[in-house]
C-alpha atoms as a PDB file:
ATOM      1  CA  UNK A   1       8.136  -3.082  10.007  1.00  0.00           C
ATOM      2  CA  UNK A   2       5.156  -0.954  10.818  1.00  0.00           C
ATOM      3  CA  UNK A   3       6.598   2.526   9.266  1.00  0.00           C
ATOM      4  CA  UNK A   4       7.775   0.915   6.417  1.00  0.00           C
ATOM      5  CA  UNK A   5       4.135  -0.770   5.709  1.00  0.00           C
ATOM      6  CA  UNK A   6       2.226   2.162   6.732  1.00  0.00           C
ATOM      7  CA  UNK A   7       4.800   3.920   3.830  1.00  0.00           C
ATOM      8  CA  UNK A   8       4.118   1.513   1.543  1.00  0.00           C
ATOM      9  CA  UNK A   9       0.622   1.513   1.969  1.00  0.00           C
ATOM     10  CA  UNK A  10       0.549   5.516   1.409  1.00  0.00           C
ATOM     11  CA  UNK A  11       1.672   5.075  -2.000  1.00  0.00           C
ATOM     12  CA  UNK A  12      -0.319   2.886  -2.793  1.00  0.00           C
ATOM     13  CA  UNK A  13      -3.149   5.105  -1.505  1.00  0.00           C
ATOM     14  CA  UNK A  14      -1.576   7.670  -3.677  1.00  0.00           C
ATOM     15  CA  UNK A  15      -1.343   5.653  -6.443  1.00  0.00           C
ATOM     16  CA  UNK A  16      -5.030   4.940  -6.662  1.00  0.00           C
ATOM     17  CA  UNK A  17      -6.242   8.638  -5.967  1.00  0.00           C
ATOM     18  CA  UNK A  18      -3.901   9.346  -9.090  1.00  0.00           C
ATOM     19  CA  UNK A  19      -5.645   6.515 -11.031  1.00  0.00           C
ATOM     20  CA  UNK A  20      -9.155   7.636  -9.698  1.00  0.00           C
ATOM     21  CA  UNK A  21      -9.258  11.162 -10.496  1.00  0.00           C
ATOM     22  CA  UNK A  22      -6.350  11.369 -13.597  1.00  0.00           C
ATOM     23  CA  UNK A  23      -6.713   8.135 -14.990  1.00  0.00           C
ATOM     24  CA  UNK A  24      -2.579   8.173 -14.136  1.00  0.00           C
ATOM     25  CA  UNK A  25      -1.065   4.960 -12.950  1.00  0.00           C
ATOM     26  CA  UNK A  26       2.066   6.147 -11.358  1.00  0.00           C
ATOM     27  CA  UNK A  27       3.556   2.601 -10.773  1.00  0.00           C
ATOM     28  CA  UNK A  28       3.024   1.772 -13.977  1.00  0.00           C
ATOM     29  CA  UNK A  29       4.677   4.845 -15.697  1.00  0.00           C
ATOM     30  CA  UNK A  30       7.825   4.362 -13.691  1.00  0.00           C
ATOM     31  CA  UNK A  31       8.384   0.873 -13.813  1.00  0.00           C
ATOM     32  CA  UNK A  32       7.358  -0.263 -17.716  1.00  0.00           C
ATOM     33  CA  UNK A  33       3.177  -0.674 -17.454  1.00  0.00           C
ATOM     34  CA  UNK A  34       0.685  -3.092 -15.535  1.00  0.00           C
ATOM     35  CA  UNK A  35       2.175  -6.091 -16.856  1.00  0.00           C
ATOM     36  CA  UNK A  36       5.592  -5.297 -16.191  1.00  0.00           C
ATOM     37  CA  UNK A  37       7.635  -8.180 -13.697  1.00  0.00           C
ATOM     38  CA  UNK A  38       8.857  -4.566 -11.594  1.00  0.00           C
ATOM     39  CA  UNK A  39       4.681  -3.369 -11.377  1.00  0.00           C
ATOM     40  CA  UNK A  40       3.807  -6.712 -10.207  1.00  0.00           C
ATOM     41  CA  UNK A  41       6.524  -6.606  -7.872  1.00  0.00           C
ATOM     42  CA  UNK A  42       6.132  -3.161  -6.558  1.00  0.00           C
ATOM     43  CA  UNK A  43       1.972  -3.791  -6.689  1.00  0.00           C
ATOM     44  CA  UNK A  44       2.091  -7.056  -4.444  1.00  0.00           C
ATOM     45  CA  UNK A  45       4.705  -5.492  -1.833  1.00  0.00           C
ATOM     46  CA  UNK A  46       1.790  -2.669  -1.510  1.00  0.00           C
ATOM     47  CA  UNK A  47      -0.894  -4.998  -0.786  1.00  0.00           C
ATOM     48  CA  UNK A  48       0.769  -6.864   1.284  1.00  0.00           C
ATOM     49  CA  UNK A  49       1.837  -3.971   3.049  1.00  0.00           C
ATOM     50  CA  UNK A  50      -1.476  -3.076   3.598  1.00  0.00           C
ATOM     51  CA  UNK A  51      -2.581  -6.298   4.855  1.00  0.00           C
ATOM     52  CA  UNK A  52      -0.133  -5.703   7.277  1.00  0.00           C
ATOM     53  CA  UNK A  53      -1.543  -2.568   7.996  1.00  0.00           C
ATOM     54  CA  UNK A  54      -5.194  -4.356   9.166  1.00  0.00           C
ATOM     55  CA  UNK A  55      -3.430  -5.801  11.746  1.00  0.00           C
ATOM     56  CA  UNK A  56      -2.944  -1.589  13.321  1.00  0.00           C
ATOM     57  CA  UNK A  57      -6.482  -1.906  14.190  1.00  0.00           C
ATOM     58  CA  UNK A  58      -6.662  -5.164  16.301  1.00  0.00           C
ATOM     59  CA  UNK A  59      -3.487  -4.287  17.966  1.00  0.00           C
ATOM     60  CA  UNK A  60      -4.856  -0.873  18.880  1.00  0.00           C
ATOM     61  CA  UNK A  61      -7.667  -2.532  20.320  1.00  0.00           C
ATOM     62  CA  UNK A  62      -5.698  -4.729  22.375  1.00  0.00           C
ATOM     63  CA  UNK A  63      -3.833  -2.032  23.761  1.00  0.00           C
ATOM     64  CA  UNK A  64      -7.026  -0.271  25.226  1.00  0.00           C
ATOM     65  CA  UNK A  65      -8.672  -2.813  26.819  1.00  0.00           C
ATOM     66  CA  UNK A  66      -5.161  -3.743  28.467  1.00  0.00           C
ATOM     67  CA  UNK A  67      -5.043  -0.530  30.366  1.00  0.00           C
END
């Protein structure tokens, strides 16, 4: 679960360095624009990956002062 979220959360990061510099939303482009049902889809699986992702930095904590 954590490589697949820490995937999912690079392409997102990808995603928004294209939209930030190019003005190129590569989500969109593939899957039909913003509004799309497969964007949204795609879009909310990336956050929610990422949100996953906070959870790397509590657990990493843990694991130091258990040691």
């Amino acid at each position: 679960m954590d490589t697949i979220a820490m995937i999912l959360s690079v392409i997102g990061c990808l995603n928004w360095g294209l939209v930030g510099i190019f003005r190129f939303d590569l989500v969109a482009w593939l899957f039909g624009g913003q509004g799309s049902l497969i964007s949204r889809i795609v879009y909310t699986i990336v956050g929610l990956a990422g949100l996953w992702c906070i959870s790397f930095l509590f657990r990493r904590h843990a694991l130091v002062e258990g040691e």
